[in-house]
PDB file of N, CA and C in Angstrom:
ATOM      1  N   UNK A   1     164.632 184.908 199.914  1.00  0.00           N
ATOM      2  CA  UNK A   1     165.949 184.296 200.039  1.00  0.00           C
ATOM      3  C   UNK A   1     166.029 183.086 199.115  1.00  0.00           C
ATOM      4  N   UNK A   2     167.415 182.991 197.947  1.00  0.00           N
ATOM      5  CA  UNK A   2     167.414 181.891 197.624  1.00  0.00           C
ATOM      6  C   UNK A   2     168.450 181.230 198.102  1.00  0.00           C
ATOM      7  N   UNK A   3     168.670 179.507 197.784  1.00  0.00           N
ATOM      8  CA  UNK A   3     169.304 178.995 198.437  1.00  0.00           C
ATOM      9  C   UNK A   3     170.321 178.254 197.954  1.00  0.00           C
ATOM     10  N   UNK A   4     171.121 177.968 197.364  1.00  0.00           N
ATOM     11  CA  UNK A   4     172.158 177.209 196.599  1.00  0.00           C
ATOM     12  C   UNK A   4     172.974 176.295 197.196  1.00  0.00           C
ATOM     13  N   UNK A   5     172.669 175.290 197.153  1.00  0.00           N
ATOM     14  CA  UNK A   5     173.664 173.939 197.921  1.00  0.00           C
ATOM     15  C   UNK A   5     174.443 173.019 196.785  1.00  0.00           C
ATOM     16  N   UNK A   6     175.808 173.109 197.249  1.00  0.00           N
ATOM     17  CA  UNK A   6     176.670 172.612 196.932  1.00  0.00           C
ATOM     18  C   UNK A   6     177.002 171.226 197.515  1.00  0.00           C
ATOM     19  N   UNK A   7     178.170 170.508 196.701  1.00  0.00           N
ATOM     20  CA  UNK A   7     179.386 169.828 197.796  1.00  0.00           C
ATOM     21  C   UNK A   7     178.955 168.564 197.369  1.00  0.00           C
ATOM     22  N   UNK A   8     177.901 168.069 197.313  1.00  0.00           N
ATOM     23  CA  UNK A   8     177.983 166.725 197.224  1.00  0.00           C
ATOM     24  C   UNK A   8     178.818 165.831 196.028  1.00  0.00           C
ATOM     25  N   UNK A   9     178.796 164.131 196.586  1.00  0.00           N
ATOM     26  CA  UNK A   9     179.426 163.601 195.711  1.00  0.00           C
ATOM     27  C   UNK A   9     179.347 162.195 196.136  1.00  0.00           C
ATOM     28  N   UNK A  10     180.637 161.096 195.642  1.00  0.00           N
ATOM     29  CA  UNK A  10     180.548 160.075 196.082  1.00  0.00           C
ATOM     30  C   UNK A  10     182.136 160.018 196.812  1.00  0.00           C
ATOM     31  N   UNK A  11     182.034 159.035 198.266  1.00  0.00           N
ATOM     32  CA  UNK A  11     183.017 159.105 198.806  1.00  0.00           C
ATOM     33  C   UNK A  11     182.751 157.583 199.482  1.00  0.00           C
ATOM     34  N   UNK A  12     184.198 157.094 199.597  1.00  0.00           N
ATOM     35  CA  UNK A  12     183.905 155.590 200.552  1.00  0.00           C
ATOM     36  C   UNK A  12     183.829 156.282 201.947  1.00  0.00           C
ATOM     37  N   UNK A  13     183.482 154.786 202.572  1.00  0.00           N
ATOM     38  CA  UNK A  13     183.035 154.993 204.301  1.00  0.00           C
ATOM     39  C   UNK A  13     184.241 155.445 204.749  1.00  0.00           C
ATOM     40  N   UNK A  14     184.119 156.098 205.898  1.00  0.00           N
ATOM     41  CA  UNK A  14     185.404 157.005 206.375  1.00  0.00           C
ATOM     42  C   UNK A  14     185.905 158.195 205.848  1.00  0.00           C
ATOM     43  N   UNK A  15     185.625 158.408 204.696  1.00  0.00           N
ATOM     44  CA  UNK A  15     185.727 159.607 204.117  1.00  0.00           C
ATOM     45  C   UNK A  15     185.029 161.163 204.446  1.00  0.00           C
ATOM     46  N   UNK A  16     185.269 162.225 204.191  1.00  0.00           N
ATOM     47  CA  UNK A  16     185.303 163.158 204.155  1.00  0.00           C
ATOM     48  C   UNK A  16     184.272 164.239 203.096  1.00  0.00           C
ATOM     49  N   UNK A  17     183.417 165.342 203.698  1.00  0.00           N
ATOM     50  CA  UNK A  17     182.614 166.258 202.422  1.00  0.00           C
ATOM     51  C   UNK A  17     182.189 166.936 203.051  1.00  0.00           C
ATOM     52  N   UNK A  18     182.293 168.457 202.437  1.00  0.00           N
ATOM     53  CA  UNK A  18     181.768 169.477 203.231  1.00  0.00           C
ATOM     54  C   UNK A  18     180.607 170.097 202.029  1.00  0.00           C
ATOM     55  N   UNK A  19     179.526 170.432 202.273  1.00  0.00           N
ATOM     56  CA  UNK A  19     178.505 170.885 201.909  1.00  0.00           C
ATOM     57  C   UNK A  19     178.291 172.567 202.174  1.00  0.00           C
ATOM     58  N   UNK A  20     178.066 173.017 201.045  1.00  0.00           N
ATOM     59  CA  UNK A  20     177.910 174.453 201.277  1.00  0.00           C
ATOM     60  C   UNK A  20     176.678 174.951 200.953  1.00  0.00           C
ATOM     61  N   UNK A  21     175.963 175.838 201.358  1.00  0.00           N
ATOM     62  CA  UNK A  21     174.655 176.390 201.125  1.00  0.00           C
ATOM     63  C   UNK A  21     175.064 177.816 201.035  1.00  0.00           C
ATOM     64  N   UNK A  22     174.908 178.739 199.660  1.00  0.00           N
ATOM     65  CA  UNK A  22     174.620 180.213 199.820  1.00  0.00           C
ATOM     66  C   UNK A  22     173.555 180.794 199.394  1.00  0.00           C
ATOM     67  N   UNK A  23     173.088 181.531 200.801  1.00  0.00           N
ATOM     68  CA  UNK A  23     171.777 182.472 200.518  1.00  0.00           C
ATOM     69  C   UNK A  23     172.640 183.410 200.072  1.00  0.00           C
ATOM     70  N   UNK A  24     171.187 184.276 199.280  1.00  0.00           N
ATOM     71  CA  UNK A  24     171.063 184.963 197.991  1.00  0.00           C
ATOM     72  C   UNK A  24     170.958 186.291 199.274  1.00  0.00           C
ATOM     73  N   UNK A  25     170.505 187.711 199.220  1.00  0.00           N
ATOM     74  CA  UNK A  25     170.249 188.960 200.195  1.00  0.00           C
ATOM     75  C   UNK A  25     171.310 189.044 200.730  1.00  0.00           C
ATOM     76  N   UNK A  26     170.662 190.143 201.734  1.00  0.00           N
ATOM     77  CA  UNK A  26     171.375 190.807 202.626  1.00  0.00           C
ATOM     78  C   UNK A  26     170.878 190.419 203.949  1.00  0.00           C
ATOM     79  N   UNK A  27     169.867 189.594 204.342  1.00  0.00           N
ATOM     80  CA  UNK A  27     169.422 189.460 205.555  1.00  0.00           C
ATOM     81  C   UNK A  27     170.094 187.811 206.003  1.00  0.00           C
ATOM     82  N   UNK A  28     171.024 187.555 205.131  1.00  0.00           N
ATOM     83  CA  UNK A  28     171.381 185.839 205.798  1.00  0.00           C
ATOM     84  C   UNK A  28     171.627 185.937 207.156  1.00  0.00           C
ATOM     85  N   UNK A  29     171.691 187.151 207.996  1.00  0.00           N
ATOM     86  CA  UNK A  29     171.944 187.039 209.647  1.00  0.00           C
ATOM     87  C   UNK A  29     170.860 187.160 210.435  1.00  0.00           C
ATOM     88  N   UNK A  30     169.880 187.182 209.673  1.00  0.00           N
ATOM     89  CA  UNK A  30     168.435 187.321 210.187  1.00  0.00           C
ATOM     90  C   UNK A  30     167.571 185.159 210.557  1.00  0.00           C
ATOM     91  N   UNK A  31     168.749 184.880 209.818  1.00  0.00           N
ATOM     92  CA  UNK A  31     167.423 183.727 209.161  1.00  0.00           C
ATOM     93  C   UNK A  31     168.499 182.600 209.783  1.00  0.00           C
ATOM     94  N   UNK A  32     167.754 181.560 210.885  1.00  0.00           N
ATOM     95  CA  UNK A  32     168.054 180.116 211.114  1.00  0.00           C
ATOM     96  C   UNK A  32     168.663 179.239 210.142  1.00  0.00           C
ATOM     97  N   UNK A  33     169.319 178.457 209.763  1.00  0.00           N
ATOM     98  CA  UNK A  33     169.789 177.631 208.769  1.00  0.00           C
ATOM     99  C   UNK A  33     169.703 176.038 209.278  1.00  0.00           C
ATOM    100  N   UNK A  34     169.336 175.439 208.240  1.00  0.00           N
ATOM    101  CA  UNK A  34     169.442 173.687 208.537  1.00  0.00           C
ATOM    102  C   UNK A  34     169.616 173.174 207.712  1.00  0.00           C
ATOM    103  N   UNK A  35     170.256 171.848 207.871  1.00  0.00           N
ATOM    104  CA  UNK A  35     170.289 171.209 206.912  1.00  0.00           C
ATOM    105  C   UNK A  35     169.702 169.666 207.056  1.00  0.00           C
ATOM    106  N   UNK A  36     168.695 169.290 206.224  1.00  0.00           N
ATOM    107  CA  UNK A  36     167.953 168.034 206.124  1.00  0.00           C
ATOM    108  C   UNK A  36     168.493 167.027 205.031  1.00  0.00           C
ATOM    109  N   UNK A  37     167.984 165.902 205.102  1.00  0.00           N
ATOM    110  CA  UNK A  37     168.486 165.051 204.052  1.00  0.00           C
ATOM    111  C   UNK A  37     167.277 163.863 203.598  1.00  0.00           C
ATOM    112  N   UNK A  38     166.872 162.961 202.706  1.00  0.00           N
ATOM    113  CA  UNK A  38     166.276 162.598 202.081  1.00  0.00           C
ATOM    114  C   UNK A  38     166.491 161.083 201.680  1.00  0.00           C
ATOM    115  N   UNK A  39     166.490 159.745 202.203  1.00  0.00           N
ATOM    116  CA  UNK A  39     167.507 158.967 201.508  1.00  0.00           C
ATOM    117  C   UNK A  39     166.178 158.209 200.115  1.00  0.00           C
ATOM    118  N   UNK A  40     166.426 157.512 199.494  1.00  0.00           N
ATOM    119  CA  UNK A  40     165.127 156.836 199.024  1.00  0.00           C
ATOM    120  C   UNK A  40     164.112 155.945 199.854  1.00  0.00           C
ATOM    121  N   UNK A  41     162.765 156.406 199.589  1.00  0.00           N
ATOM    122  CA  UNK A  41     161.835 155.625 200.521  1.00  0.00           C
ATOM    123  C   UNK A  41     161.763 156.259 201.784  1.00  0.00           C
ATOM    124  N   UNK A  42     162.734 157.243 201.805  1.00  0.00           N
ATOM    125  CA  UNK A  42     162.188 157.567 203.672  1.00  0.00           C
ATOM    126  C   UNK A  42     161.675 158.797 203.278  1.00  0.00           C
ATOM    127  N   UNK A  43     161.532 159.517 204.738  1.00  0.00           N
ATOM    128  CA  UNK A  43     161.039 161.088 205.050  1.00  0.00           C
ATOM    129  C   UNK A  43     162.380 161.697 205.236  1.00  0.00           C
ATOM    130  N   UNK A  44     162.280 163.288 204.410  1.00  0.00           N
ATOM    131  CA  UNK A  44     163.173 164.100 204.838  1.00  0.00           C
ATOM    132  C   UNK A  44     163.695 164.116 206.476  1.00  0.00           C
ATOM    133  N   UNK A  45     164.772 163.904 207.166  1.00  0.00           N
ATOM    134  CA  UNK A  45     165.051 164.291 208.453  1.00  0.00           C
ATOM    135  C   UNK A  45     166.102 165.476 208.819  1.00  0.00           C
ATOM    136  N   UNK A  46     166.072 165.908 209.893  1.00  0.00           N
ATOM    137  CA  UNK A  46     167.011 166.940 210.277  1.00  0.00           C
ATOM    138  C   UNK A  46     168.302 166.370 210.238  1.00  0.00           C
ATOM    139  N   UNK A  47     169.071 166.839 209.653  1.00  0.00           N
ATOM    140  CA  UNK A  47     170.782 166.045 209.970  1.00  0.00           C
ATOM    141  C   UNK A  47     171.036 167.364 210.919  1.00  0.00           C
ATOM    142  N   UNK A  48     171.307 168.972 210.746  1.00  0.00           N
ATOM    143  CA  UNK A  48     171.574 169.500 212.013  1.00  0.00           C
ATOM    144  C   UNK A  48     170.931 170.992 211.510  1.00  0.00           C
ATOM    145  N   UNK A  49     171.007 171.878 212.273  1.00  0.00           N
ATOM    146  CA  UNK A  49     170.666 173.435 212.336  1.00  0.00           C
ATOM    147  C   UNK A  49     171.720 173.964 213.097  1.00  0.00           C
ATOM    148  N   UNK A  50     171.641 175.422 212.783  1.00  0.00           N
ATOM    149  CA  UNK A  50     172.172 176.492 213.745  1.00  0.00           C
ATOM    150  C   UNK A  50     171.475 177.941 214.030  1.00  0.00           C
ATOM    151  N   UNK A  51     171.587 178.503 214.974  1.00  0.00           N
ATOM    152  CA  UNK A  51     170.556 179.538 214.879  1.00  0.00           C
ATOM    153  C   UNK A  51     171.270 181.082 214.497  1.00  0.00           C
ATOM    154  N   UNK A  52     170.388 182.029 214.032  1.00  0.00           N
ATOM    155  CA  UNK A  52     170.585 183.190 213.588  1.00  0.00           C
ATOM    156  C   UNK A  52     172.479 183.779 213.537  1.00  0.00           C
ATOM    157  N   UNK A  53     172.150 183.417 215.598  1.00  0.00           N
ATOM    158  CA  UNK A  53     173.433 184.350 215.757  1.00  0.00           C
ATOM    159  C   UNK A  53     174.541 182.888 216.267  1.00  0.00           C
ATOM    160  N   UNK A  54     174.366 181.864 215.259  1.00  0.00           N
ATOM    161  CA  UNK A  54     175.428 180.953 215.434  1.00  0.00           C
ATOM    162  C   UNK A  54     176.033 180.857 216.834  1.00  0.00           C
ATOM    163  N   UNK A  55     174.817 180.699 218.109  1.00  0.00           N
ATOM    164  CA  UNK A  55     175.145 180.294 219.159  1.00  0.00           C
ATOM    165  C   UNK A  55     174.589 179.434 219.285  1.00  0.00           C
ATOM    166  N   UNK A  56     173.594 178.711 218.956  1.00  0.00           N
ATOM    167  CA  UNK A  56     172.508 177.346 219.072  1.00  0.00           C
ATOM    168  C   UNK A  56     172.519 176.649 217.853  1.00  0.00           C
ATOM    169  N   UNK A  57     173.122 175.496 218.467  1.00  0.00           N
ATOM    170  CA  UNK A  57     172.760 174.260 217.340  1.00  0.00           C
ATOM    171  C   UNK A  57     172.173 173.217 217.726  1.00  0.00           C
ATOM    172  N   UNK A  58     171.337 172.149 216.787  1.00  0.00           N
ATOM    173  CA  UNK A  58     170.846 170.945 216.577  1.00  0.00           C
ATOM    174  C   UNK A  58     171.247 169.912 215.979  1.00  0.00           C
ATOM    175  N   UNK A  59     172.084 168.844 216.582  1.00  0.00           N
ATOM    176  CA  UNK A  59     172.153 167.611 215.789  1.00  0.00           C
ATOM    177  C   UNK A  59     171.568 166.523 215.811  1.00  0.00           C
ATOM    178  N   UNK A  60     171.266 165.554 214.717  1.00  0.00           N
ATOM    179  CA  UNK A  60     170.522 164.289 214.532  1.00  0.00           C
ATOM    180  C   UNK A  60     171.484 163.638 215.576  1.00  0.00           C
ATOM    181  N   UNK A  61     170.792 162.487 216.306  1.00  0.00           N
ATOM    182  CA  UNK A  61     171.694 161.757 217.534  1.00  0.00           C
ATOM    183  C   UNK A  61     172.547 161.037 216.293  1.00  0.00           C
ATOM    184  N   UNK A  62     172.473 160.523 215.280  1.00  0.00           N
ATOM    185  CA  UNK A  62     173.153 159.503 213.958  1.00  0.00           C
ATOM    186  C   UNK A  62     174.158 160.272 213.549  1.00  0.00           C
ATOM    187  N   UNK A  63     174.425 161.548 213.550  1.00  0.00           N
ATOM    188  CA  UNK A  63     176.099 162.428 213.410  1.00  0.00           C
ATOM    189  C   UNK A  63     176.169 163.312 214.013  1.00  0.00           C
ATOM    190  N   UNK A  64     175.966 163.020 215.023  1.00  0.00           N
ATOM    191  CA  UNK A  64     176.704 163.931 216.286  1.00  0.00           C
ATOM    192  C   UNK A  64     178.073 163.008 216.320  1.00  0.00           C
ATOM    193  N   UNK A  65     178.970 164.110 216.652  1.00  0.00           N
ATOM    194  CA  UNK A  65     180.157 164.057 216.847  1.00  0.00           C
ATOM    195  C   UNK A  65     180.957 163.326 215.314  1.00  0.00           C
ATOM    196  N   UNK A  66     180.211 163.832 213.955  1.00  0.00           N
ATOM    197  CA  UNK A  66     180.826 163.628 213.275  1.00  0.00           C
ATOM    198  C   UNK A  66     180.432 164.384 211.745  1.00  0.00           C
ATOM    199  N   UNK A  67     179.185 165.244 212.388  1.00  0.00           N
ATOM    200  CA  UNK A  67     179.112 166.484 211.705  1.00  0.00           C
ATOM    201  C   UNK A  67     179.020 167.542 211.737  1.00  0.00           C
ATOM    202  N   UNK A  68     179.793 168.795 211.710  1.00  0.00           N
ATOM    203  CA  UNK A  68     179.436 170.023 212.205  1.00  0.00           C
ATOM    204  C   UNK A  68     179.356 171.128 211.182  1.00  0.00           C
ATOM    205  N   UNK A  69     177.958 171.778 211.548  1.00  0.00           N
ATOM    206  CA  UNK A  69     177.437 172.646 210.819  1.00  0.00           C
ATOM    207  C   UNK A  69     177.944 173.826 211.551  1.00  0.00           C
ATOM    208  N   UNK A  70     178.208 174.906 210.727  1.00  0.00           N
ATOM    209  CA  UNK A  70     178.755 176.346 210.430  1.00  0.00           C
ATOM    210  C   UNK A  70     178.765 177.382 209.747  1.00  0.00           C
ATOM    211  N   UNK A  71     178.452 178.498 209.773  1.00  0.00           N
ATOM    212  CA  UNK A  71     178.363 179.397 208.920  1.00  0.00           C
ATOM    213  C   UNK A  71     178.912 180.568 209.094  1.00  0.00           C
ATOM    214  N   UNK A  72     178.791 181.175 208.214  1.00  0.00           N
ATOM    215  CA  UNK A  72     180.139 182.538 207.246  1.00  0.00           C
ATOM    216  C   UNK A  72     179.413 183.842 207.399  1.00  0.00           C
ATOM    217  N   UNK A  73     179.075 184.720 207.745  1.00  0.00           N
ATOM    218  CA  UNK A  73     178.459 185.863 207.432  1.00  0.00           C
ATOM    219  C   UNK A  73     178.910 186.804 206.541  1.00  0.00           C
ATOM    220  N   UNK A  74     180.477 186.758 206.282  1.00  0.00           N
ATOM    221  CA  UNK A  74     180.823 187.414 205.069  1.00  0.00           C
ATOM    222  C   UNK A  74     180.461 186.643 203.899  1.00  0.00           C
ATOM    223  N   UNK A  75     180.090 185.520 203.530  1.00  0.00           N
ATOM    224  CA  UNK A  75     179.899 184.949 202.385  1.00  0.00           C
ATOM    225  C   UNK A  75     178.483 184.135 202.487  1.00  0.00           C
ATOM    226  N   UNK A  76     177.813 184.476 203.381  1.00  0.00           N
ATOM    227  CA  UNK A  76     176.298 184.233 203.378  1.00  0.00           C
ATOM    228  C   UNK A  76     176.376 182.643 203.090  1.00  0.00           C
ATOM    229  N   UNK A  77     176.982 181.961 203.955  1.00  0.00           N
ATOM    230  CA  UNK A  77     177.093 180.449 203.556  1.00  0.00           C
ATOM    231  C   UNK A  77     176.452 179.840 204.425  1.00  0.00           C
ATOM    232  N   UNK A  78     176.203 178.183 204.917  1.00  0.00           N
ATOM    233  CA  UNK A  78     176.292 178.053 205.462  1.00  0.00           C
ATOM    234  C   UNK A  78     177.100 176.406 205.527  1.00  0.00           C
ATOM    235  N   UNK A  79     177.739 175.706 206.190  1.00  0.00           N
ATOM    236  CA  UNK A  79     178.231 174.778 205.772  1.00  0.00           C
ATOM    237  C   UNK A  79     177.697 173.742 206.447  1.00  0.00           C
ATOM    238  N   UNK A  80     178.487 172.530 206.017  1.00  0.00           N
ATOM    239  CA  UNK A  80     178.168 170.850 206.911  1.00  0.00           C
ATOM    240  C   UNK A  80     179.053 170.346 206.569  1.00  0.00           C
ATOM    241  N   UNK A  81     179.758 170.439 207.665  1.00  0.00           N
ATOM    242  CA  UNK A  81     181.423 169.587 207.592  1.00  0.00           C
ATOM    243  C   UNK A  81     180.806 167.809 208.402  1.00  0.00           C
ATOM    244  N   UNK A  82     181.210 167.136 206.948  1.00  0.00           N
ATOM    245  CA  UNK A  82     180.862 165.321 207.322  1.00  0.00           C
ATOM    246  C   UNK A  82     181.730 164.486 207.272  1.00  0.00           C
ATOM    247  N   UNK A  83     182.216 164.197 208.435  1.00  0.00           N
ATOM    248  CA  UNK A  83     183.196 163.246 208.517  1.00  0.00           C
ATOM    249  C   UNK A  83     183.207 161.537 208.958  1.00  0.00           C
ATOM    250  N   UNK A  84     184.194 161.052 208.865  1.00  0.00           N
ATOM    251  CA  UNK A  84     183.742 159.808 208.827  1.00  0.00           C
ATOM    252  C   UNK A  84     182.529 159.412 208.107  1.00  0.00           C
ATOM    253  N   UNK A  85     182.092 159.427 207.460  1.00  0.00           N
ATOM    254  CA  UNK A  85     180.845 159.459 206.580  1.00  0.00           C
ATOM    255  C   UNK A  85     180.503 157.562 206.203  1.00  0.00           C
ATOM    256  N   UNK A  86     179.384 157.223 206.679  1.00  0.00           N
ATOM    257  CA  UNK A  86     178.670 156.036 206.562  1.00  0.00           C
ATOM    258  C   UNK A  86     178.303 155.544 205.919  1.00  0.00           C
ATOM    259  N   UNK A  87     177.816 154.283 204.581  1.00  0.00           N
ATOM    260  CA  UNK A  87     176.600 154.071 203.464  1.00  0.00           C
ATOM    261  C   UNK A  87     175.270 154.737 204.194  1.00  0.00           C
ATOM    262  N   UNK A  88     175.235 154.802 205.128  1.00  0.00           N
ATOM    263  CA  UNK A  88     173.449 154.678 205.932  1.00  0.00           C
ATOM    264  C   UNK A  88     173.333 156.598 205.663  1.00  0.00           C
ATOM    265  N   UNK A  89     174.595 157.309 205.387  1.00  0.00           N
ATOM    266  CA  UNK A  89     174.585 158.903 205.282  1.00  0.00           C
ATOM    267  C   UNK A  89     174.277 159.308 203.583  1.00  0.00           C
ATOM    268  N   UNK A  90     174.365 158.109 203.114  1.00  0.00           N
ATOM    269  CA  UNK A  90     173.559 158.348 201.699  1.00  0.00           C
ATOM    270  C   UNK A  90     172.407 159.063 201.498  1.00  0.00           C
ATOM    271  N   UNK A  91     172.355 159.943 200.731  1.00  0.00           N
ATOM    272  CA  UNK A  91     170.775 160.803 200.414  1.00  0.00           C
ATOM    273  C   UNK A  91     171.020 162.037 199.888  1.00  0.00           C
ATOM    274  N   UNK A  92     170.074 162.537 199.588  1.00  0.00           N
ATOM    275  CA  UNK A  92     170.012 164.121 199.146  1.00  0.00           C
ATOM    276  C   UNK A  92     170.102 165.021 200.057  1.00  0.00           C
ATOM    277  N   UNK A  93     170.580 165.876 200.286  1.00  0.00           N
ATOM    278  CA  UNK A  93     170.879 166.636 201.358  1.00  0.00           C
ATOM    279  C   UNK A  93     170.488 168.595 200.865  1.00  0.00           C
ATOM    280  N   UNK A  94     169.322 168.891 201.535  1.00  0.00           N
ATOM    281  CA  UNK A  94     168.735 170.127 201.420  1.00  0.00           C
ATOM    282  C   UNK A  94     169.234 171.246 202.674  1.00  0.00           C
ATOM    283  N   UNK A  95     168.956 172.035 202.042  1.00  0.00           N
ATOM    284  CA  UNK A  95     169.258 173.412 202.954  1.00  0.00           C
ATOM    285  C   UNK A  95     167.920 174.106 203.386  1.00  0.00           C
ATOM    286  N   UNK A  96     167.994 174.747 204.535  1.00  0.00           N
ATOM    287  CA  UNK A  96     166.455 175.634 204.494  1.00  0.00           C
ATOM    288  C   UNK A  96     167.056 176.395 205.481  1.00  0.00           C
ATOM    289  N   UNK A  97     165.954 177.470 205.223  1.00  0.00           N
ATOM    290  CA  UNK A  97     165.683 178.675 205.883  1.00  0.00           C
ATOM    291  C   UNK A  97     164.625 179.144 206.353  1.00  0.00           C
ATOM    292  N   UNK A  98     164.618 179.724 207.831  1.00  0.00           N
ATOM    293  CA  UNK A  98     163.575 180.132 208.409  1.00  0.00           C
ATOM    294  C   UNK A  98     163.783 181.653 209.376  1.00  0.00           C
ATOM    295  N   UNK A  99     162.909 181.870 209.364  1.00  0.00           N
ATOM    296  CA  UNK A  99     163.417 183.256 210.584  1.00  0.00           C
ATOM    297  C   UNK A  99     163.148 182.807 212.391  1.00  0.00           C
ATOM    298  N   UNK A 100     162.130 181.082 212.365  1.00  0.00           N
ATOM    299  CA  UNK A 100     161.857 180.689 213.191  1.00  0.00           C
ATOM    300  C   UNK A 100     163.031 179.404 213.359  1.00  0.00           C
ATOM    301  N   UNK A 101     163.364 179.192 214.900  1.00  0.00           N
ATOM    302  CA  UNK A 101     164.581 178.226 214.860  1.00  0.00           C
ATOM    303  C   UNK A 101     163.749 176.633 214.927  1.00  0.00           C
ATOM    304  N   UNK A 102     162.425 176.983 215.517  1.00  0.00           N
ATOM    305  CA  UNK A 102     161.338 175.631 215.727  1.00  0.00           C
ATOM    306  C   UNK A 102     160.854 175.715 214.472  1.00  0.00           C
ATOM    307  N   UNK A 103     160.580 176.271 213.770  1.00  0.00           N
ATOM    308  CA  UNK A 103     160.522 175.729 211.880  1.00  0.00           C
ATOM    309  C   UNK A 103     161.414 175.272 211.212  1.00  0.00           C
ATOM    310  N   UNK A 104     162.258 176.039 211.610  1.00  0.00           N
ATOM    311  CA  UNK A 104     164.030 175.219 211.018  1.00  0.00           C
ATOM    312  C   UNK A 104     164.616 173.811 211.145  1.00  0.00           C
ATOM    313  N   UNK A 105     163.885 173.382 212.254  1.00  0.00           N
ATOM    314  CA  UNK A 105     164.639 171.844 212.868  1.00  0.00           C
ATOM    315  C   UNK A 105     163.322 171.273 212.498  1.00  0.00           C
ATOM    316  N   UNK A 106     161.891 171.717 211.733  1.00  0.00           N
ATOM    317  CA  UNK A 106     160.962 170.585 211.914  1.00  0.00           C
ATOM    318  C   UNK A 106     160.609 170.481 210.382  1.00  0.00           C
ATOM    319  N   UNK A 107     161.320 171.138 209.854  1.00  0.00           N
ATOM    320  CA  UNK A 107     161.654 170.835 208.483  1.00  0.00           C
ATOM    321  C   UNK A 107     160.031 172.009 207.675  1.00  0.00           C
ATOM    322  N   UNK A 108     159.670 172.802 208.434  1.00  0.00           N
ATOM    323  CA  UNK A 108     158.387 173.694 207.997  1.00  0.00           C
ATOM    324  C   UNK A 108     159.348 175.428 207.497  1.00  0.00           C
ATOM    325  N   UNK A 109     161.027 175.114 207.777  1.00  0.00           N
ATOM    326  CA  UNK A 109     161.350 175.970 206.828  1.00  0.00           C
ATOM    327  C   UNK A 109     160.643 177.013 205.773  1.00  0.00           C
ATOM    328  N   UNK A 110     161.083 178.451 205.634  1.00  0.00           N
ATOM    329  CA  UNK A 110     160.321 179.046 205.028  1.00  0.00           C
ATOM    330  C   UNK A 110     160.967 179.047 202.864  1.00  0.00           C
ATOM    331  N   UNK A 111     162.670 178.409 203.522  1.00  0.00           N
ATOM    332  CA  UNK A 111     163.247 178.592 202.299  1.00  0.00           C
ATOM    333  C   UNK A 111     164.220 177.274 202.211  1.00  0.00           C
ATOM    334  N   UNK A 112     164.289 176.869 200.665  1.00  0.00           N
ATOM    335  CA  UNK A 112     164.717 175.585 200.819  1.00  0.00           C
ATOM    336  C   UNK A 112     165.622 175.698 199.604  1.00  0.00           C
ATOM    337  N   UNK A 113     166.991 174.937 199.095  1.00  0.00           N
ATOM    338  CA  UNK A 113     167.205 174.898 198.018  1.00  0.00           C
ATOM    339  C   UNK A 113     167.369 174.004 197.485  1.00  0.00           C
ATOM    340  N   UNK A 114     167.892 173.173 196.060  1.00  0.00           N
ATOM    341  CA  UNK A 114     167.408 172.322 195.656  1.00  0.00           C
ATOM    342  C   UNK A 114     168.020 171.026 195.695  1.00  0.00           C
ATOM    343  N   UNK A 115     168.876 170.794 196.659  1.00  0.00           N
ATOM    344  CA  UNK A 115     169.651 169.499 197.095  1.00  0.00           C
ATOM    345  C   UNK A 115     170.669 169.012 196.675  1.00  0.00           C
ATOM    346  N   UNK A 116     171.674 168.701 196.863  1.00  0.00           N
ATOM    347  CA  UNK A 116     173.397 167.892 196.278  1.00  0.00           C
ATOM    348  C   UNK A 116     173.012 166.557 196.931  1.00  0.00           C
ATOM    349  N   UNK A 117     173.210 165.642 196.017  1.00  0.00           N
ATOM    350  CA  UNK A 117     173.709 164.078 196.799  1.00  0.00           C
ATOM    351  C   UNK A 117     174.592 163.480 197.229  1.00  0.00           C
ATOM    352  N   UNK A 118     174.536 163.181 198.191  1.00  0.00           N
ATOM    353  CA  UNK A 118     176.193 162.301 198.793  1.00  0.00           C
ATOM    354  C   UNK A 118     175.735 161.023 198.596  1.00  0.00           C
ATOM    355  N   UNK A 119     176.863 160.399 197.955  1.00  0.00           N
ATOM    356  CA  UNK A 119     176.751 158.515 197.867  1.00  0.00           C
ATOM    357  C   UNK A 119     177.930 158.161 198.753  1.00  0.00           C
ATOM    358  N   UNK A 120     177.847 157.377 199.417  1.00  0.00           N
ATOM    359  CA  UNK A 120     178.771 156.964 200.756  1.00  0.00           C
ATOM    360  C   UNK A 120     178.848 155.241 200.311  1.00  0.00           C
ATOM    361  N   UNK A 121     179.827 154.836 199.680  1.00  0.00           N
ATOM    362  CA  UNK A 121     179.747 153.291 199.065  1.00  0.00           C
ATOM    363  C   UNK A 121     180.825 153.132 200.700  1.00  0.00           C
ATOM    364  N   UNK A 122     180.394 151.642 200.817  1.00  0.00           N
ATOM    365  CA  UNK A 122     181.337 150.699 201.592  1.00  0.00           C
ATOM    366  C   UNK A 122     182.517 150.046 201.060  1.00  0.00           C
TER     367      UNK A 122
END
């Protein structure tokens, strides 16, 4: 599976960005999706997941209730709708894939792609 992430950019605080990830196959309904992020100096963290059959999700306690992840099965996507968006939501923001939903949220993903940046100025 490859992984292609879109969307990023620069936006002031309060603003708005949706992030897209498309796997490559035919099995994108097989495979967990997450999305992590990166800022400088820190460790990758989970911002959120969803599982296979888009009934189970995971959010970071820092955007809950102001990001929601979703995905497409006709277009093998998966998204991250970010709203209200913070300086502190600054970073690189990766996609991964796993067939496991406890690899997916611990960032041991089996498939990853190669990151969009969001800059969130004040």
């Amino acid at each position: 599976v490859q992984l292609q992430a879109s969307g990023g950019g620069m936006v002031q605080a309060g603003g708005s960005l949706r992030l897209s990830c498309v796997a490559s196959g035919r099995t994108f309904g097989v495979y967990d999706m997450g999305w992590f992020r990166q800022a400088p100096g820190k460790e990758r963290e989970l911002v959120a997941a969803i599982s296979a059959s888009g009934d189970r999700n995971n959010y970071s306690g820092s955007v809950t209730g102001r990001f929601t992840i979703s995905r497409d099965y006709a277009k093998n996507t998966v998204y991250l709708q970010m709203n209200n968006l913070k300086p502190e939501d600054t970073a690189v923001y990766f996609c991964t894939a796993d067939a496991s939903f406890i690899r997916t949220t611990t960032a041991r993903g089996s498939y990853w792609g190669q990151g969009t940046l969001v800059t969130v100025s004040s």
